[in-house]
Each structure stands twice: as C-alpha cells, then as structure tokens.
C-alpha atoms as a PDB file:
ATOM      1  CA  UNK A   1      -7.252  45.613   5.877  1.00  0.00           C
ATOM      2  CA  UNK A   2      -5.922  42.422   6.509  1.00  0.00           C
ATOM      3  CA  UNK A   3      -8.400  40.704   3.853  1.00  0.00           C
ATOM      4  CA  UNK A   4      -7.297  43.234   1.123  1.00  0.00           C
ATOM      5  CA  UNK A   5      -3.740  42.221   1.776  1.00  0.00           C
ATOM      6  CA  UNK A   6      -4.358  38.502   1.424  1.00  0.00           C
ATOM      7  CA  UNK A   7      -6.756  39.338  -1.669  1.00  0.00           C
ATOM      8  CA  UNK A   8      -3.475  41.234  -3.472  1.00  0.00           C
ATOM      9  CA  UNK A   9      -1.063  38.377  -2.426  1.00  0.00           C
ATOM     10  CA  UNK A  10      -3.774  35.442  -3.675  1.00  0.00           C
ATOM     11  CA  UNK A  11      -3.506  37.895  -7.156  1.00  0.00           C
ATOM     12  CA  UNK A  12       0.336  38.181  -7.379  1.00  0.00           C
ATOM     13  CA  UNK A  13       0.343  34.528  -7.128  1.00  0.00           C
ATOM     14  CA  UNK A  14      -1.865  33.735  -9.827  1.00  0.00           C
ATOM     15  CA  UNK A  15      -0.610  35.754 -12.096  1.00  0.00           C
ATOM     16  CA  UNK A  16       2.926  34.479 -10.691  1.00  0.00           C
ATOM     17  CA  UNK A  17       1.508  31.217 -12.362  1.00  0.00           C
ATOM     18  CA  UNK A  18      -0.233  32.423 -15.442  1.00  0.00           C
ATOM     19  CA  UNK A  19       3.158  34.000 -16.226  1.00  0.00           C
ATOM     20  CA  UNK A  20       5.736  30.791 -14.984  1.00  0.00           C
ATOM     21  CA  UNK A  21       2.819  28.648 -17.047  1.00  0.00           C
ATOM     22  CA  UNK A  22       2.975  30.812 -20.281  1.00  0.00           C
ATOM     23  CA  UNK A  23       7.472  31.046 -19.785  1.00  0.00           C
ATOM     24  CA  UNK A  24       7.285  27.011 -19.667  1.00  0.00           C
ATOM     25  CA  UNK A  25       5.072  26.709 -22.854  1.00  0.00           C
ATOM     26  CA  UNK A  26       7.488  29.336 -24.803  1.00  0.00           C
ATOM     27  CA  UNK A  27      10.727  27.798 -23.219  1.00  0.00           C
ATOM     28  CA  UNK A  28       9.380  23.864 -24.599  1.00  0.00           C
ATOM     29  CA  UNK A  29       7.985  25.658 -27.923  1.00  0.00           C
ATOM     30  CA  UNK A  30      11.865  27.436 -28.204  1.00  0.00           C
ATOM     31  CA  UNK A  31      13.004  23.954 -27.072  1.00  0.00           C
ATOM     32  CA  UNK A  32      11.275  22.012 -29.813  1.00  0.00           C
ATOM     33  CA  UNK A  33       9.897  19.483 -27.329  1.00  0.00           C
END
C-alpha cells in the first residue's frame, strides 16, 4: 500500500517536471530568448 502511494507521488512529480520543463521551453520560445 504504502509503496503504491510513493510509486504514484514519484509519477506526479515527474510528469510535474516534464510539464514545468516543456512550459519553460514554450515560455523562452514565446519570449524570443
């Protein structure tokens, strides 16, 4: 029980990431950096 939990947190946060990663490159793209 306990391991699933930590498995589905350890997901959220990388795809937290992939998705703050991806908003960054489109933000700087938008930017014209």
């Amino acid at each position: 029980m306990l391991n699933q939990a930590s498995f589905q947190i350890g997901n959220a946060l990388q795809l937290g990431g992939i998705m703050a990663r991806h908003a960054t490159q489109s933000f700087i793209f938008k930017a014209g950096l």
